[in-house]
N, C-alpha and C. Protein backbone atom coordinates (compact mmCIF):
# COMPACT_ATOMS: atom_id res chain seq x y z
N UNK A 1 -11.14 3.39 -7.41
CA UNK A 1 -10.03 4.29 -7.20
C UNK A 1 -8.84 3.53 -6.61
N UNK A 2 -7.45 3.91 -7.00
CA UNK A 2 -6.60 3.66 -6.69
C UNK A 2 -5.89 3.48 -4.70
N UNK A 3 -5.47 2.60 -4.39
CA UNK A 3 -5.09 3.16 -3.11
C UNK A 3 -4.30 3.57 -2.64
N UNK A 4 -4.16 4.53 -1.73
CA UNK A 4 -2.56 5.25 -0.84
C UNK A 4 -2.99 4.59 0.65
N UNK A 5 -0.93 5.15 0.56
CA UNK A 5 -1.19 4.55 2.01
C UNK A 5 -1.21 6.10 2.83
N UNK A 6 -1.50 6.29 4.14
CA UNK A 6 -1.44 7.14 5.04
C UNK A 6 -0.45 6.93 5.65
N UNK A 7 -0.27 8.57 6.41
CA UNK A 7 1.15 8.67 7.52
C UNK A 7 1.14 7.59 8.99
N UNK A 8 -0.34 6.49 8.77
CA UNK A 8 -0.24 5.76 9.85
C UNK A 8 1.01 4.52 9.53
N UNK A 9 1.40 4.36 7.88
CA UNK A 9 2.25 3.46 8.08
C UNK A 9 3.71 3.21 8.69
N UNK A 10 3.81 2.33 9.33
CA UNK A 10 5.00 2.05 9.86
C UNK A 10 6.23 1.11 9.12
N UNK A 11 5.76 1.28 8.05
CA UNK A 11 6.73 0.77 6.87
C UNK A 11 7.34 -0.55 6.91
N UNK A 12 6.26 -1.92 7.78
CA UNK A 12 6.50 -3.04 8.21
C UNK A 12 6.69 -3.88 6.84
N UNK A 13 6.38 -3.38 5.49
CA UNK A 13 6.41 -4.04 4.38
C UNK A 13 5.32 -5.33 3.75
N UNK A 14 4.39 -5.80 4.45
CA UNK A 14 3.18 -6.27 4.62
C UNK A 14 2.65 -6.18 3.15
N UNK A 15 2.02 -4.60 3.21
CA UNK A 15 1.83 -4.60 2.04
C UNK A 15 2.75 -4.79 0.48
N UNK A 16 3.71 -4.17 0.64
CA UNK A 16 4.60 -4.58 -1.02
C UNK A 16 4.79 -6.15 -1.20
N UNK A 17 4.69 -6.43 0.07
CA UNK A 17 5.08 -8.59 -0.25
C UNK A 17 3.79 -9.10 -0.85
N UNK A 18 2.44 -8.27 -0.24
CA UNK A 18 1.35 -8.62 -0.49
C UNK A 18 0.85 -8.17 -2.26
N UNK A 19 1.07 -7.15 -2.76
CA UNK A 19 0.86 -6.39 -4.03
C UNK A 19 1.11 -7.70 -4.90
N UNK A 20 0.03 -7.93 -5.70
CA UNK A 20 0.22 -8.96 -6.89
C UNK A 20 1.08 -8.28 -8.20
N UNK A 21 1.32 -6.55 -8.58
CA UNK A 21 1.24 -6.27 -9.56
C UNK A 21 2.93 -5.16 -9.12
N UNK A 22 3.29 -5.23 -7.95
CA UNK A 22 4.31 -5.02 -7.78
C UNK A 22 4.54 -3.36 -7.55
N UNK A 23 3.01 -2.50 -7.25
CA UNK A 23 3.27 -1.32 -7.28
C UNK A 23 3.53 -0.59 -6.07
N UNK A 24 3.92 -1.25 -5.19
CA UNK A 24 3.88 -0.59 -3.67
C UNK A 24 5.83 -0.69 -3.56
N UNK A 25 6.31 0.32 -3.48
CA UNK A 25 7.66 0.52 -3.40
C UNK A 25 7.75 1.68 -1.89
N UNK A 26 9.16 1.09 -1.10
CA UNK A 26 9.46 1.83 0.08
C UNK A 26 9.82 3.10 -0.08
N UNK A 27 9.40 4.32 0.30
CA UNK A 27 9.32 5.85 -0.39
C UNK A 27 10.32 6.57 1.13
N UNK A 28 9.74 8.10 1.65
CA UNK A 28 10.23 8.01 2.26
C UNK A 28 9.73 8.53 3.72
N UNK A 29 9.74 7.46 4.80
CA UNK A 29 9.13 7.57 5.70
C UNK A 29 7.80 6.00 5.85
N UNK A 30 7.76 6.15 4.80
CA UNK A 30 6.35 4.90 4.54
C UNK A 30 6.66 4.28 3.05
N UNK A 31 5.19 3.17 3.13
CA UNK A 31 5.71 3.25 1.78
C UNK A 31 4.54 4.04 0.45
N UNK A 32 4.94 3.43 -0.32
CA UNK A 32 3.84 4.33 -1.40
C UNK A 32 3.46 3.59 -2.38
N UNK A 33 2.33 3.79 -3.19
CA UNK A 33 1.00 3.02 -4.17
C UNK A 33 1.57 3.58 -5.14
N UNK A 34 1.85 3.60 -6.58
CA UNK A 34 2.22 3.53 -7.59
C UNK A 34 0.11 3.64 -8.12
N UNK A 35 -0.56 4.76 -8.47
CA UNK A 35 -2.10 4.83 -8.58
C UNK A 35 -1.93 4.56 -10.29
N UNK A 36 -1.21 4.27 -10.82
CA UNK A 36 -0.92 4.05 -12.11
C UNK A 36 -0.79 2.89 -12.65
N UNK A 37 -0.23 2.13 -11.50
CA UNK A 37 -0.40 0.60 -11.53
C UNK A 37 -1.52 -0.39 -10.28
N UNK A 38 -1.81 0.72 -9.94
CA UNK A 38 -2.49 -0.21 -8.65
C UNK A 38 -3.91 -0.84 -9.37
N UNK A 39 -4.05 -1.92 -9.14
CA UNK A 39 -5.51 -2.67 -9.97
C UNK A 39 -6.31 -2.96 -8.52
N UNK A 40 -6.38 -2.36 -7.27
CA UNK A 40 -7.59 -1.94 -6.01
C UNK A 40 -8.21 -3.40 -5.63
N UNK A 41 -7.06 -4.23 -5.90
CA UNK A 41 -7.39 -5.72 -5.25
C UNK A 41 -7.97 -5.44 -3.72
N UNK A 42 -7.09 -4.73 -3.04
CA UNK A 42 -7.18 -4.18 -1.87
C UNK A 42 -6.18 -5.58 -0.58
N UNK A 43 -5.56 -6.47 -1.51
CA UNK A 43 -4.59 -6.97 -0.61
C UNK A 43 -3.60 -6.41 -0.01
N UNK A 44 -3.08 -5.06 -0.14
CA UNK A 44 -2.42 -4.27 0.80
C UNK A 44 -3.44 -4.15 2.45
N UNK A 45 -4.83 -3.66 2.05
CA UNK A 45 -5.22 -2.95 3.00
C UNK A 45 -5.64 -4.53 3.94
N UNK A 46 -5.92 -5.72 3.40
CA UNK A 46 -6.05 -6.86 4.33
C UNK A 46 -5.33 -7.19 4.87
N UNK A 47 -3.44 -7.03 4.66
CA UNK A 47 -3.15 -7.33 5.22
C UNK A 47 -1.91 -6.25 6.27
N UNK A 48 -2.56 -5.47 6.37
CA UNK A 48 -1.53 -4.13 6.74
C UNK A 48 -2.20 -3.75 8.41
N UNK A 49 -0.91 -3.95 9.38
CA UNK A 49 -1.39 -4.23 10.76
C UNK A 49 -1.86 -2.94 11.45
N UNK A 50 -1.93 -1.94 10.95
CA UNK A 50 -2.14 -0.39 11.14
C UNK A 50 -3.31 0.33 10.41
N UNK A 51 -3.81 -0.57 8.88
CA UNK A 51 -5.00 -0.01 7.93
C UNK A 51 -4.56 1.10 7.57
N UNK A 52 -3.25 1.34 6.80
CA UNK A 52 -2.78 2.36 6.28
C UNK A 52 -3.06 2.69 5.15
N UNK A 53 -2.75 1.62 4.47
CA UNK A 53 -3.66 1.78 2.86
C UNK A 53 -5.33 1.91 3.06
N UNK A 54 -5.48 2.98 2.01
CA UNK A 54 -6.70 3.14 1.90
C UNK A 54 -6.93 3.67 0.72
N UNK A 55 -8.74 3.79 0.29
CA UNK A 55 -8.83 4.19 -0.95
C UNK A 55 -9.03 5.30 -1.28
N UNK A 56 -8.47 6.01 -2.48
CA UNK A 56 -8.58 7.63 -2.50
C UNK A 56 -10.19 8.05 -2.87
């Protein structure tokens, strides 16, 4: 399954630098998973200082 992030993110950008496939874009308040493009590498959630991303 695809991953989202939760309202724990603090929108430090971690994850979108991290995304190999480019689907994590700044939304509003946090950022957000694109579940259409996400391929569940799960390099958002390794490197995200809060564990915001997670899997649905």
């Amino acid at each position: 399954m695809a991953y989202k992030i939760s309202d724990a993110c603090i929108s430090c950008g971690a994850c979108a630098a991290q995304c190999p496939v480019e689907c994590i874009k700044e939304g509003n308040g946090k950022y957000e998973i694109n579940p259409e493009q996400c391929i569940e590498c799960g390099g958002c959630a390794n490197v995200c200082p809060v564990s915001a991303p997670e899997q649905e």
